[in-house]
Protein backbone atom coordinates (compact mmCIF):
# COMPACT_ATOMS: atom_id res chain seq x y z
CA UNK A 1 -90.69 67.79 38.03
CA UNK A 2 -90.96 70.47 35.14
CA UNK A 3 -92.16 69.88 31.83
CA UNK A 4 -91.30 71.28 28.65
CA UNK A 5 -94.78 72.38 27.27
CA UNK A 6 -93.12 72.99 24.09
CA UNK A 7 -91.95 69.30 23.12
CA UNK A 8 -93.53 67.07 25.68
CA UNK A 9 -90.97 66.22 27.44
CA UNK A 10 -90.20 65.18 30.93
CA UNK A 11 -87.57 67.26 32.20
CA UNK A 12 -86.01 68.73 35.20
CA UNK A 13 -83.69 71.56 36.75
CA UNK A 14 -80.49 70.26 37.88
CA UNK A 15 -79.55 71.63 41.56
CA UNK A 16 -75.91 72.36 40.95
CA UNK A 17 -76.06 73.98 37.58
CA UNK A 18 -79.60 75.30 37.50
CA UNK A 19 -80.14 74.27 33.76
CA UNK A 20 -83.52 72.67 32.84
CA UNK A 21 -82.96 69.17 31.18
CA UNK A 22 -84.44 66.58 30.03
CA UNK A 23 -84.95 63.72 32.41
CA UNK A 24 -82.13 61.62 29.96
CA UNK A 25 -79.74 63.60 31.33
CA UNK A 26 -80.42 62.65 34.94
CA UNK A 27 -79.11 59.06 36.24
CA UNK A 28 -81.60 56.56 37.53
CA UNK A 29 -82.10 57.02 41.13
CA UNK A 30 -83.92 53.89 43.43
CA UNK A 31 -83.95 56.59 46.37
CA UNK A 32 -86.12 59.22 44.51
CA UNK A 33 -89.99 59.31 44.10
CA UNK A 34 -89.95 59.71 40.29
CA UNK A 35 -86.95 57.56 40.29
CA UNK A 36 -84.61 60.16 39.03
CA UNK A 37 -81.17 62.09 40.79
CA UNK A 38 -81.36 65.71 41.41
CA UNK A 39 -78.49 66.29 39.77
CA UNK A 40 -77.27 66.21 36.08
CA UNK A 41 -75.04 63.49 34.68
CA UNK A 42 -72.43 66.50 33.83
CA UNK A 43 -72.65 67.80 37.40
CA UNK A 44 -72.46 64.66 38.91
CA UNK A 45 -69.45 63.57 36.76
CA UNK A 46 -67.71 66.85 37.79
CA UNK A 47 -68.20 66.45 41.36
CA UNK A 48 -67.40 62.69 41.24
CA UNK A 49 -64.23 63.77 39.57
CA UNK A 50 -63.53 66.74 42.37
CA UNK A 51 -63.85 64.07 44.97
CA UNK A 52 -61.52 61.59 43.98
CA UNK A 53 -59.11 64.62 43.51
CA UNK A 54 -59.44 65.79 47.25
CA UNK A 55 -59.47 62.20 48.14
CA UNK A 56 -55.94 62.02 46.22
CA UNK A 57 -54.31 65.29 47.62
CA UNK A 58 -55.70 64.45 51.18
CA UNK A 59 -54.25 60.50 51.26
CA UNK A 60 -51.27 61.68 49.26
CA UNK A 61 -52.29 59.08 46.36
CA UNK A 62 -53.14 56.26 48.20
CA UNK A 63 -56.61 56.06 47.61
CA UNK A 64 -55.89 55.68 43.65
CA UNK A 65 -53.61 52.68 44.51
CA UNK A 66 -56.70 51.54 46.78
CA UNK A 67 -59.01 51.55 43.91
CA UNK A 68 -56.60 50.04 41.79
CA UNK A 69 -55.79 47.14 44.11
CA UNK A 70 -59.59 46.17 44.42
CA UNK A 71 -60.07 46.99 40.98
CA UNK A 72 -57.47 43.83 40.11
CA UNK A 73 -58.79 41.27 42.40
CA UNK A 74 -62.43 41.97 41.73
CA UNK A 75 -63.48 43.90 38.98
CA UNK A 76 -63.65 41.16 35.58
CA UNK A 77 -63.49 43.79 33.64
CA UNK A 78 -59.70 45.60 34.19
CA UNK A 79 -57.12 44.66 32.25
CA UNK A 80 -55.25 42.85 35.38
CA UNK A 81 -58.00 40.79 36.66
CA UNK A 82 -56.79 37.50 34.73
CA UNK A 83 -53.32 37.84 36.55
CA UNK A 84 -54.91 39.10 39.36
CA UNK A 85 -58.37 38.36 40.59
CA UNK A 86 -58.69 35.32 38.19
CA UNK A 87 -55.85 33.27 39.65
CA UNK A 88 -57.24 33.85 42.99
CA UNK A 89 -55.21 36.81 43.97
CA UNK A 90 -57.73 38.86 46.64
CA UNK A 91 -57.57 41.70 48.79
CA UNK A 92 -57.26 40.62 52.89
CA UNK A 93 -61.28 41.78 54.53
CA UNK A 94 -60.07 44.59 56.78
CA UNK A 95 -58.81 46.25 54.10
CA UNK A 96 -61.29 45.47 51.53
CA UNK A 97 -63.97 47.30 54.20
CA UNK A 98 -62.43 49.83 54.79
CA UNK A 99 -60.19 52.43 52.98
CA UNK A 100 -59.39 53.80 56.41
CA UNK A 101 -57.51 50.94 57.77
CA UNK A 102 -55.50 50.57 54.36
CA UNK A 103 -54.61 54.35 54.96
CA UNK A 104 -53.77 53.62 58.49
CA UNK A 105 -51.29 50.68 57.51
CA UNK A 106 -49.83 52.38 54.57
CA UNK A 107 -48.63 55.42 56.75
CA UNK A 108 -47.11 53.37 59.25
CA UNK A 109 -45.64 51.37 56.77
CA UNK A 110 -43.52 53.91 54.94
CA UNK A 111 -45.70 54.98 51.91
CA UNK A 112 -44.48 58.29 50.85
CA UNK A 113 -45.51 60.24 47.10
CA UNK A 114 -43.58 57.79 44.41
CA UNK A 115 -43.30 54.61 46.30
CA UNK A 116 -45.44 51.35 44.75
CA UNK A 117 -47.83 48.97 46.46
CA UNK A 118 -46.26 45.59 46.38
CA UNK A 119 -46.83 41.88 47.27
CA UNK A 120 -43.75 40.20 48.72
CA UNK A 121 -45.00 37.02 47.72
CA UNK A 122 -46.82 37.42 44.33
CA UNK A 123 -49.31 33.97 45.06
CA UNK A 124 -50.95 35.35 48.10
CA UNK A 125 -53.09 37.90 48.39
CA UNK A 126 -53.41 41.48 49.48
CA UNK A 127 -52.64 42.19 53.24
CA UNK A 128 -50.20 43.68 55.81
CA UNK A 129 -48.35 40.65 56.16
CA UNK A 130 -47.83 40.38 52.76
CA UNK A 131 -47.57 43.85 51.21
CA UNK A 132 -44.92 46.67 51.61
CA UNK A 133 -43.83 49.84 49.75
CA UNK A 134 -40.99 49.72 47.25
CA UNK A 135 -39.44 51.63 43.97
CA UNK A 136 -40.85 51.18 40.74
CA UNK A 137 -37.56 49.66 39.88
CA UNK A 138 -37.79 47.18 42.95
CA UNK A 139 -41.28 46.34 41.83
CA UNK A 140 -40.36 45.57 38.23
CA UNK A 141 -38.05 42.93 39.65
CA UNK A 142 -40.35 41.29 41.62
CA UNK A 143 -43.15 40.88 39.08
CA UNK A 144 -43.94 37.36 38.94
CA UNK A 145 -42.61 35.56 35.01
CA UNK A 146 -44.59 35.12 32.18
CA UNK A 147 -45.71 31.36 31.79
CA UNK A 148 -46.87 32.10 28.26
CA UNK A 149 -45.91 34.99 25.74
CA UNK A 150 -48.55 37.34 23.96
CA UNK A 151 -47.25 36.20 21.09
CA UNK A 152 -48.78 32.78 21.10
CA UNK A 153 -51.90 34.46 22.36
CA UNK A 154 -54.52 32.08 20.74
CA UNK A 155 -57.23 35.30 20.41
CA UNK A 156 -55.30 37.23 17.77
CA UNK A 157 -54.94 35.94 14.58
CA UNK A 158 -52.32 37.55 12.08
CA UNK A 159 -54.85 39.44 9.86
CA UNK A 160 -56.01 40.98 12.93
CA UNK A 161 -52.67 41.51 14.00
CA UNK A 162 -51.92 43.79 10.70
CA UNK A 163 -55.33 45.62 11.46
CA UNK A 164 -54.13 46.54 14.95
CA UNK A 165 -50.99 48.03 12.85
CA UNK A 166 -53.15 50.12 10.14
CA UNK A 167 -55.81 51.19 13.13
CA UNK A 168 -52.38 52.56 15.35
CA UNK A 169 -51.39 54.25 12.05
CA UNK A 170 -54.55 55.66 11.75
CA UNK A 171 -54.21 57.14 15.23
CA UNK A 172 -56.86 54.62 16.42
CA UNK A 173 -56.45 54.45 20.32
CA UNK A 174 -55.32 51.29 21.53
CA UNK A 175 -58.19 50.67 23.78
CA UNK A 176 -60.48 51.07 21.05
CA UNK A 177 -58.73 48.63 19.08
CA UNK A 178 -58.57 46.07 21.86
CA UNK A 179 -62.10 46.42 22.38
CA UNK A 180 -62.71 45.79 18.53
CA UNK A 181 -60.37 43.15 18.78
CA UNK A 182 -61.36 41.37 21.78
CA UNK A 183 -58.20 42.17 23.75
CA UNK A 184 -56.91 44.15 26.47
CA UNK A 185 -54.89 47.38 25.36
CA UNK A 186 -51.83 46.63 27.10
CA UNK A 187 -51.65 43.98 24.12
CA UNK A 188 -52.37 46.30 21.13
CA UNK A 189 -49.43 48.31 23.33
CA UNK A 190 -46.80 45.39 23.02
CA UNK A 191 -48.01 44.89 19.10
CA UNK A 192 -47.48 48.51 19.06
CA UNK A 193 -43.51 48.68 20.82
CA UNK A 194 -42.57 45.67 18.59
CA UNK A 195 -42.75 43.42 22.16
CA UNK A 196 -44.91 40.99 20.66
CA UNK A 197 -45.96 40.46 16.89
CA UNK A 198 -42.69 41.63 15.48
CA UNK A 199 -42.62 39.75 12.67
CA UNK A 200 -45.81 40.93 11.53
CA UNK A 201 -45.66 44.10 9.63
């Protein structure tokens, strides 16, 4: 480890860049002695994001819908985990070991650049008996219907409604607003295309 004399304070030179930093610019790291990674949270993010880019061009975009599909099921979080992962939805457990076999099964199965992961039947889960590749526009019609609109959405109110309207005016992004809000972003996005909340102004 290398310390700045000047300030007192711990810091370190990142491997990939070569820059001396302070050790807040480091992640945590169990694995390490000092408990620190060798590299620096900008170097790491770069070669995180250079990765999933080969990992893209290599699978042809099927490790993006991957992600996304466990991302759904199990992440409480994403947007889609109420339709998804809350109602049970859940990804079959060859596939959810192992990326490979989900490549595997998508190649034989006719994925090709533009086609959409979809569920034939949209109550049961993620699997090869259950999943095929179709159009956007196929996949549109086979989404399953709303039971309830956003519009009677019991976590907006109107006043908050208006404020999602003056924060889009303001350029606000709609995730940021959700996240003030308490609500995904898709819905700031239907307030936003008049889909919901239209006679709100």
């Amino acid at each position: 480890m290398i310390t700045n004399v000047d300030a007192q304070i711990p810091a370190r030179t990142c491997r990939v860049c070569k820059q001396e930093k302070p050790l807040t610019e480091f992640n945590k790291h169990r694995g390490r002695r000092d408990g620190h990674a060798y590299r620096c949270r900008k170097c790491s993010q770069h070669q995180a994001r250079e990765w999933y880019r080969r990992n893209q061009l290599r699978t042809n975009g099927l490790y993006s819908t991957y992600m996304a599909m466990k991302q759904r099921c199990y992440n409480k979080e994403h947007d889609s985990f109420p339709m998804y992962g809350g109602r049970g939805i859940r990804v079959c457990d060859r596939w959810l070991a192992s990326f490979d076999a989900f490549h595997r099964w998508a190649v034989q199965n006719g994925h090709r650049p533009g086609l959409q992961l979809d569920r034939i039947d949209n109550d049961k889960g993620y699997g090869p008996d259950n999943c095929r590749f179709v159009t956007p526009a196929q996949n549109a019609r086979n989404k399953r219907p709303r039971t309830r609109t956003i519009r009677t959405n019991p976590t907006l109110t109107v006043n908050q409604v208006r404020e999602a309207r003056k924060l889009l005016a303001e350029g606000v992004s709609q995730r940021e607003i959700g996240r003030r809000l308490g609500v995904t972003h898709g819905t700031i996005g239907a307030i936003k295309t008049g889909r919901t909340w239209a006679d709100v102004s």
